[in-house]
PDB file of N, CA and C in Angstrom:
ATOM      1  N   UNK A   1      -3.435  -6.706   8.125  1.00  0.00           N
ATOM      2  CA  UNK A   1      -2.555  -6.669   6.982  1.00  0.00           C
ATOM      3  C   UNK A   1      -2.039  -5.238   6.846  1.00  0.00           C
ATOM      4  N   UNK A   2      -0.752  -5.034   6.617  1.00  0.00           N
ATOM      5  CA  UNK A   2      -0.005  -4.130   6.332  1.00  0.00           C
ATOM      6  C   UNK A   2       0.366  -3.524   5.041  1.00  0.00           C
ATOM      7  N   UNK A   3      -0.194  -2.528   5.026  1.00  0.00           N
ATOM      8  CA  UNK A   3      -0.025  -1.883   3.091  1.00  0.00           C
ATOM      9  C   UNK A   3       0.651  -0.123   3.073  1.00  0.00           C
ATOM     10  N   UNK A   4       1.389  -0.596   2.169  1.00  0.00           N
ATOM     11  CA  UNK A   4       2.045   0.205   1.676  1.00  0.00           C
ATOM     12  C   UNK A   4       1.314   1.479   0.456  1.00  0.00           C
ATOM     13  N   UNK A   5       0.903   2.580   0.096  1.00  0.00           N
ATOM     14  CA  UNK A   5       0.286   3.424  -0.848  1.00  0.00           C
ATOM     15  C   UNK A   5       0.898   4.155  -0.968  1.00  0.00           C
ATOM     16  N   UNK A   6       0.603   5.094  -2.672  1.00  0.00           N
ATOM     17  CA  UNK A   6       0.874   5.729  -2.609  1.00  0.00           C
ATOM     18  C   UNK A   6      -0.138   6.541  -3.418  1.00  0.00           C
ATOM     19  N   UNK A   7      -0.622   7.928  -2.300  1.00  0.00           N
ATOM     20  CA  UNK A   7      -1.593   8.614  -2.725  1.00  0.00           C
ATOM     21  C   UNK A   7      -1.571   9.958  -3.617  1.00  0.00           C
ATOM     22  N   UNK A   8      -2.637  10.029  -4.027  1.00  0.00           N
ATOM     23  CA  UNK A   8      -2.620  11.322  -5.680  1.00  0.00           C
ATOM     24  C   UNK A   8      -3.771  11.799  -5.121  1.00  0.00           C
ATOM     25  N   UNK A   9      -3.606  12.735  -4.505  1.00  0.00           N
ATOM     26  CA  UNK A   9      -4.873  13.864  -4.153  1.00  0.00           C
ATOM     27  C   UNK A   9      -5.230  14.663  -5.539  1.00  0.00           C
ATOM     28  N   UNK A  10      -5.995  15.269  -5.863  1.00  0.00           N
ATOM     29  CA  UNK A  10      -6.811  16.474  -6.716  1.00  0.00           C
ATOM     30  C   UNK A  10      -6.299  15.712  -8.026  1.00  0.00           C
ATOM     31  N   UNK A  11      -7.302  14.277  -7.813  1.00  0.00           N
ATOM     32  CA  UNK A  11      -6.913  13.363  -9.156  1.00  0.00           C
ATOM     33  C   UNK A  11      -8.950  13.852  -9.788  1.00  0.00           C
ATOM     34  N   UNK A  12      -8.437  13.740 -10.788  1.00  0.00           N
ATOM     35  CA  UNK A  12      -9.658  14.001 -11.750  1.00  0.00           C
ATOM     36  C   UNK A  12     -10.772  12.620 -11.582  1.00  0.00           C
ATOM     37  N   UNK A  13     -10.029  11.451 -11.760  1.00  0.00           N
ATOM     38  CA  UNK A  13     -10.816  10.429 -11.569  1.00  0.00           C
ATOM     39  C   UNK A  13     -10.081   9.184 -10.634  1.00  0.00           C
ATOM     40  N   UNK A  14     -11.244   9.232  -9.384  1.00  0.00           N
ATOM     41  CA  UNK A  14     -10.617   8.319  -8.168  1.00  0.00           C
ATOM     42  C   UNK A  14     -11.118   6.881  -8.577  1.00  0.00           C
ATOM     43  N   UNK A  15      -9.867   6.756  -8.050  1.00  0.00           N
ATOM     44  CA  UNK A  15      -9.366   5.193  -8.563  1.00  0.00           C
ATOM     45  C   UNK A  15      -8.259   4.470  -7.567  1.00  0.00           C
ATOM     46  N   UNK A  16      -8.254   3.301  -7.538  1.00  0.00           N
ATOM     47  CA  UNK A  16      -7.425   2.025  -6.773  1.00  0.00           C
ATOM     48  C   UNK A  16      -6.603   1.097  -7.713  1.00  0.00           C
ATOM     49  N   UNK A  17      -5.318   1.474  -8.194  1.00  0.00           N
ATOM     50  CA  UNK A  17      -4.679   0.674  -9.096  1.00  0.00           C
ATOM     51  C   UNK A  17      -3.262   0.262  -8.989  1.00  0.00           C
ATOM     52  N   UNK A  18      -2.623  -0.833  -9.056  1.00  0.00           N
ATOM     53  CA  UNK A  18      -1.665  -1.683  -9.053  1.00  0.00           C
ATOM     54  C   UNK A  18      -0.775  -1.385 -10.224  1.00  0.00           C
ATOM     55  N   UNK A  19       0.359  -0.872  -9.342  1.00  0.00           N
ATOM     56  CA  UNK A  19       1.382  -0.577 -10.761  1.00  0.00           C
ATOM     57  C   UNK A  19       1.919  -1.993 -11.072  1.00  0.00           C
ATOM     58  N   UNK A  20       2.937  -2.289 -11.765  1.00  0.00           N
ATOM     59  CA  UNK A  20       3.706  -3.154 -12.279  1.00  0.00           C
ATOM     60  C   UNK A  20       4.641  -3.905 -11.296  1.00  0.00           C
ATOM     61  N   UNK A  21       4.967  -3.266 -10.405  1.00  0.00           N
ATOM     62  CA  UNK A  21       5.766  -3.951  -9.040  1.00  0.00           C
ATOM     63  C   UNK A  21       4.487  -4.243  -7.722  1.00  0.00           C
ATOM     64  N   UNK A  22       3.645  -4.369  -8.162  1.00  0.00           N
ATOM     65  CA  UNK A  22       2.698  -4.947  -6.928  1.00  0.00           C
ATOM     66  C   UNK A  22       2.163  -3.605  -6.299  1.00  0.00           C
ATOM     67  N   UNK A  23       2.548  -2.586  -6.261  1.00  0.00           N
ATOM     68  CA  UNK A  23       2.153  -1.640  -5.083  1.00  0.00           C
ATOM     69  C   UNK A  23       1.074  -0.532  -5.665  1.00  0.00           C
ATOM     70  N   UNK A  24       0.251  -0.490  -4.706  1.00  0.00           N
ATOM     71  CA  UNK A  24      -1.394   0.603  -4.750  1.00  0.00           C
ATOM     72  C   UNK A  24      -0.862   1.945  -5.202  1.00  0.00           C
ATOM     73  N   UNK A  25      -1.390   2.497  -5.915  1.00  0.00           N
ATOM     74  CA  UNK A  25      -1.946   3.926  -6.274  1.00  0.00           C
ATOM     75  C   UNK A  25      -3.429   4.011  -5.907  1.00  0.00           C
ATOM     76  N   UNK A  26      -3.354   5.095  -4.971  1.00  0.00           N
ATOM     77  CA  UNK A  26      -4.990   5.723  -4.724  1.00  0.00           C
ATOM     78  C   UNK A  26      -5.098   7.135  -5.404  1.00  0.00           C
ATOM     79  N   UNK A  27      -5.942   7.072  -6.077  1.00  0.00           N
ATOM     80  CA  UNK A  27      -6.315   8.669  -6.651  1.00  0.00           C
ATOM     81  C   UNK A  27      -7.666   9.132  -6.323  1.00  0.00           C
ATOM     82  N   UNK A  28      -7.475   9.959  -5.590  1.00  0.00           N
ATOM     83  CA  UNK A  28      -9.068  10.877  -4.843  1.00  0.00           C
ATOM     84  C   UNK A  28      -8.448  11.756  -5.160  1.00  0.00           C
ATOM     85  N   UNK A  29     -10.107  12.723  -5.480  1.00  0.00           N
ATOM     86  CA  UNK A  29     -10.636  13.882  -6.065  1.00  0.00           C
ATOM     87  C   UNK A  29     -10.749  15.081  -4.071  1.00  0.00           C
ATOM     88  N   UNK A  30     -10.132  14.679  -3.160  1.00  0.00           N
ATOM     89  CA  UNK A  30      -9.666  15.268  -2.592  1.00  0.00           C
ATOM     90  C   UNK A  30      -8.733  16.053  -2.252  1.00  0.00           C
ATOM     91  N   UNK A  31      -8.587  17.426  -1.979  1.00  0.00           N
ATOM     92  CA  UNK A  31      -7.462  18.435  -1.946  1.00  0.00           C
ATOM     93  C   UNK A  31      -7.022  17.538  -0.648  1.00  0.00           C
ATOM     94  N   UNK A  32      -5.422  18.218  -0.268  1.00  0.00           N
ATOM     95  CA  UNK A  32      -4.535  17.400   0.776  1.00  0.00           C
ATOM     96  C   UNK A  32      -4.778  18.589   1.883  1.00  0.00           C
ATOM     97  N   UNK A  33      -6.045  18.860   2.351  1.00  0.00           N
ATOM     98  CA  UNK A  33      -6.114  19.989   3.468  1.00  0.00           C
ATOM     99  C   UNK A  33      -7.259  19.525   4.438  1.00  0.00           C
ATOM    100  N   UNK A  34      -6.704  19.803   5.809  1.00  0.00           N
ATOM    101  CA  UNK A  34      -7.151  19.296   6.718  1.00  0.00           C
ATOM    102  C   UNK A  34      -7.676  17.524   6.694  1.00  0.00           C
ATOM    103  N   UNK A  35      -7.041  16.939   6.305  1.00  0.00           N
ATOM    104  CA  UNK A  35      -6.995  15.679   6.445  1.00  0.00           C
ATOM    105  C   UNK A  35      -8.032  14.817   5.357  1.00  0.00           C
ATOM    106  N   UNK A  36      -8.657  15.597   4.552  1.00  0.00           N
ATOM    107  CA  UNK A  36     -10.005  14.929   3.872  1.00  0.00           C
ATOM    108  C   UNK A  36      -9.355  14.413   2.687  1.00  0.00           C
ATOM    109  N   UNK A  37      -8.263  14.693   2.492  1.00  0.00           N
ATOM    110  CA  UNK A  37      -7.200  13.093   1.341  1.00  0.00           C
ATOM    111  C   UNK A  37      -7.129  12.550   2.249  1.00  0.00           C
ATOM    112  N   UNK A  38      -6.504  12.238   2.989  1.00  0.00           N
ATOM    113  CA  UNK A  38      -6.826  11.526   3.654  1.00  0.00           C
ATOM    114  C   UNK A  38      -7.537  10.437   4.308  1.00  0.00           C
ATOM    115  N   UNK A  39      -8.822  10.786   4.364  1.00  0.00           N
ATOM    116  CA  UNK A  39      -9.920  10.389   4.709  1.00  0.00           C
ATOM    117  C   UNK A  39     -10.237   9.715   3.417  1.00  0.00           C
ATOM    118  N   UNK A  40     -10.516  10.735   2.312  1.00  0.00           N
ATOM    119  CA  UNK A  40     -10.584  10.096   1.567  1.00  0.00           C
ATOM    120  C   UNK A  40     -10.015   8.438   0.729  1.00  0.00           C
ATOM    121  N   UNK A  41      -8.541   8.846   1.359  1.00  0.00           N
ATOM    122  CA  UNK A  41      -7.831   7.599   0.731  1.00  0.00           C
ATOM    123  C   UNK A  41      -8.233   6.646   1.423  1.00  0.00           C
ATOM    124  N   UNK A  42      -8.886   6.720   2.508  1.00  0.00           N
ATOM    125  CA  UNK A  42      -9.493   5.370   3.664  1.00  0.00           C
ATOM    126  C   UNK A  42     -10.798   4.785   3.022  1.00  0.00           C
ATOM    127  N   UNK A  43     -11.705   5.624   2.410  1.00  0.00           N
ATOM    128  CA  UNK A  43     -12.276   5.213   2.193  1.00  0.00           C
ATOM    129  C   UNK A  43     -12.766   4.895   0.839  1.00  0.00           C
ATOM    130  N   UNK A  44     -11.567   5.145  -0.088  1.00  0.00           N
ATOM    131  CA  UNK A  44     -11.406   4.477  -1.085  1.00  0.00           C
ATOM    132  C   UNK A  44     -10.687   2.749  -1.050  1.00  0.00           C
ATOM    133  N   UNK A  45      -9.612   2.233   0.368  1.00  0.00           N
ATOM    134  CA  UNK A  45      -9.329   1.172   0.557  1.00  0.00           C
ATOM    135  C   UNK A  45     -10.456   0.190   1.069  1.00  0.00           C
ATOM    136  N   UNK A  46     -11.191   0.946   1.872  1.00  0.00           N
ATOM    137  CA  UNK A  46     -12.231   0.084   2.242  1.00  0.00           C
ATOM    138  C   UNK A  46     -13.021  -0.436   1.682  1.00  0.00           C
ATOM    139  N   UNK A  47     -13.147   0.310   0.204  1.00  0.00           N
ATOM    140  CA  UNK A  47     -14.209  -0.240  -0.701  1.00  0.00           C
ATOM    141  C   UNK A  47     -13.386  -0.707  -1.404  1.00  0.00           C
ATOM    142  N   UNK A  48     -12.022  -0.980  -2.018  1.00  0.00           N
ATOM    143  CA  UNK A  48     -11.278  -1.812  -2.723  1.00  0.00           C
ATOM    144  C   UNK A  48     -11.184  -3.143  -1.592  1.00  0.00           C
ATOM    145  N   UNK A  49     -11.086  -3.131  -0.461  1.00  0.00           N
ATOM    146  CA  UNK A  49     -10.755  -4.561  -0.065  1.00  0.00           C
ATOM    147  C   UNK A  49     -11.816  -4.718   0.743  1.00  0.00           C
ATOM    148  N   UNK A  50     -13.032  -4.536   0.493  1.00  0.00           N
ATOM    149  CA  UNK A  50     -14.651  -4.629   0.789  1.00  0.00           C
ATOM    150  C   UNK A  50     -14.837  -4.851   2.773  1.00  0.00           C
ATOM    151  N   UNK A  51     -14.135  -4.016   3.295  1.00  0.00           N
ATOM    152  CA  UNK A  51     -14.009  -3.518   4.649  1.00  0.00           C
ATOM    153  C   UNK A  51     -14.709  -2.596   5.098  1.00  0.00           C
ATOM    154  N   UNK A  52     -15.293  -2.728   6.487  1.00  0.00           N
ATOM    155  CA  UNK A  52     -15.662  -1.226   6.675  1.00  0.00           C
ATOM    156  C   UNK A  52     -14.750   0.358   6.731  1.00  0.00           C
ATOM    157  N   UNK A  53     -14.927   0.880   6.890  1.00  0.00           N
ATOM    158  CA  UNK A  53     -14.180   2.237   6.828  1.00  0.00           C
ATOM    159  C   UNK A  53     -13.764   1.920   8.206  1.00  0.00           C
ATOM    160  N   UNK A  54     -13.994   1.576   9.357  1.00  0.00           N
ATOM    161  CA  UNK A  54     -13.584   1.441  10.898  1.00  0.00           C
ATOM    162  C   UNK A  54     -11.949   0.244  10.875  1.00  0.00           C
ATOM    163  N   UNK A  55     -12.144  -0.301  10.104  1.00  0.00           N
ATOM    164  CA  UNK A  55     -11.428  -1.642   9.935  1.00  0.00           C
ATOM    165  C   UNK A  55      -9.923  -0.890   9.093  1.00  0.00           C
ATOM    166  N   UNK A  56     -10.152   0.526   8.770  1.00  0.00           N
ATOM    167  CA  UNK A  56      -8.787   0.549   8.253  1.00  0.00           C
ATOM    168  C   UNK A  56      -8.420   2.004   9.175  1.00  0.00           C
ATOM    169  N   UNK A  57      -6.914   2.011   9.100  1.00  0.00           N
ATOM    170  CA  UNK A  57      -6.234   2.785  10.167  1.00  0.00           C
ATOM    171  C   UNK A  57      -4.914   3.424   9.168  1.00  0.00           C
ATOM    172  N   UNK A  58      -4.713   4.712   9.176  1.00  0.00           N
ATOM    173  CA  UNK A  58      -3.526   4.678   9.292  1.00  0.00           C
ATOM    174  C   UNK A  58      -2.698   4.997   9.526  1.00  0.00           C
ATOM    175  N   UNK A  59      -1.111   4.609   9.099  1.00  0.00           N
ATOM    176  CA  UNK A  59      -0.260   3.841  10.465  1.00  0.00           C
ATOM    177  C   UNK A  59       0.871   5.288  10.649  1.00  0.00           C
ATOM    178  N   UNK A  60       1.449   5.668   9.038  1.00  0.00           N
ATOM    179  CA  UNK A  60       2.173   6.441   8.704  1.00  0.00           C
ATOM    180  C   UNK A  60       2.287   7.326   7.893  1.00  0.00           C
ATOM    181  N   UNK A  61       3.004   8.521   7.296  1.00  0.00           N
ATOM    182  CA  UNK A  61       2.315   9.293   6.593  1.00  0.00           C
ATOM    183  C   UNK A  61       1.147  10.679   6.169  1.00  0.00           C
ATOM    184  N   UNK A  62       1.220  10.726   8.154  1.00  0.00           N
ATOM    185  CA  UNK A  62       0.154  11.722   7.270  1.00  0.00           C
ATOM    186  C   UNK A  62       0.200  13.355   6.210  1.00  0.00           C
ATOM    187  N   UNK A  63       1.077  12.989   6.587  1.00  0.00           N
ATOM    188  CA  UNK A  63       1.260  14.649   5.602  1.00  0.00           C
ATOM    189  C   UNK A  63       2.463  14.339   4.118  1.00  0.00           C
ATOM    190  N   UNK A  64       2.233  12.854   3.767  1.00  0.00           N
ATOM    191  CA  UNK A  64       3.666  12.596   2.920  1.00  0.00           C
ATOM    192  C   UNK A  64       2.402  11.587   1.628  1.00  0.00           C
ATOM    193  N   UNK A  65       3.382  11.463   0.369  1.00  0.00           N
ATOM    194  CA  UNK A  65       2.260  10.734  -0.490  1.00  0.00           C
ATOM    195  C   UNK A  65       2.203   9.234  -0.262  1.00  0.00           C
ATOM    196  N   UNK A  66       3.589   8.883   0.280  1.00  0.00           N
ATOM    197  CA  UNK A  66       3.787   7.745   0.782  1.00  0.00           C
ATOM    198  C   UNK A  66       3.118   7.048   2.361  1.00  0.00           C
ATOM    199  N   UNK A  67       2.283   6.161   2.189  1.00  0.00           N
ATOM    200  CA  UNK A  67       1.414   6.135   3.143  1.00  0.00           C
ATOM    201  C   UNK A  67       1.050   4.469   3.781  1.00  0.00           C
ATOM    202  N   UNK A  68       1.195   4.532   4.972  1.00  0.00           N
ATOM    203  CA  UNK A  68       1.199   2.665   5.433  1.00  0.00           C
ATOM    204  C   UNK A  68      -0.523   2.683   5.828  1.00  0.00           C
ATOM    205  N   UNK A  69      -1.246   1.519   6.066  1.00  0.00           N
ATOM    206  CA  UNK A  69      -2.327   1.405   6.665  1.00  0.00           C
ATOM    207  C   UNK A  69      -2.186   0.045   6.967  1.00  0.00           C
ATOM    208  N   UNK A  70      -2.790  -0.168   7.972  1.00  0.00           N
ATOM    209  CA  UNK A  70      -3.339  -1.321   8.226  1.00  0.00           C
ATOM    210  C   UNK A  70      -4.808  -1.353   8.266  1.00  0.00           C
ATOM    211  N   UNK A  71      -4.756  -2.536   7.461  1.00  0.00           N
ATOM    212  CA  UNK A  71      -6.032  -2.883   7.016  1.00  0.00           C
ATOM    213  C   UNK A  71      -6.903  -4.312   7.490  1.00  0.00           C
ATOM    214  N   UNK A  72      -7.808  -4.473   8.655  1.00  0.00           N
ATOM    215  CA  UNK A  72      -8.184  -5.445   9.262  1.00  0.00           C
ATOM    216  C   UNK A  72      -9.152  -5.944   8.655  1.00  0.00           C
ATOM    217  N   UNK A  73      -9.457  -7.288   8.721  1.00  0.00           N
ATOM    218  CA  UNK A  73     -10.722  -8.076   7.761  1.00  0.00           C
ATOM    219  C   UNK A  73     -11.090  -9.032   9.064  1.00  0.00           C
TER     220      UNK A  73
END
């Protein structure tokens, strides 16, 4: 499955939430340096769609807030 995010690094409280048009907000308490938002945002999806952390990838994005993953179950 193919998902669309959009991520909030150096958020006070991390969270997985659905705006009003269907689409993810991830907020991690990760700075956007050397990849650990990143990382982080992976493994905040994995525990929203109860996956392992191996099972998600992602696709596009890495240095932008706008971000694709694919997410395997």
């Amino acid at each position: 499955m193919i998902i669309s995010i959009i991520a909030h690094p150096n958020s006070k409280k991390p969270r997985v939430e659905k705006d009003l048009f269907g689409g993810l907000h991830v907020y991690v308490n990760q700075p956007p340096l050397d990849g650990r938002a990143n990382k982080a945002v992976g493994e905040a999806l994995a525990e929203y769609f109860k996956v392992g952390k191996s099972k998600i990838k992602l696709i596009r994005g890495l240095k932008s807030k706008q971000k694709v993953f694919d997410v395997q179950k």
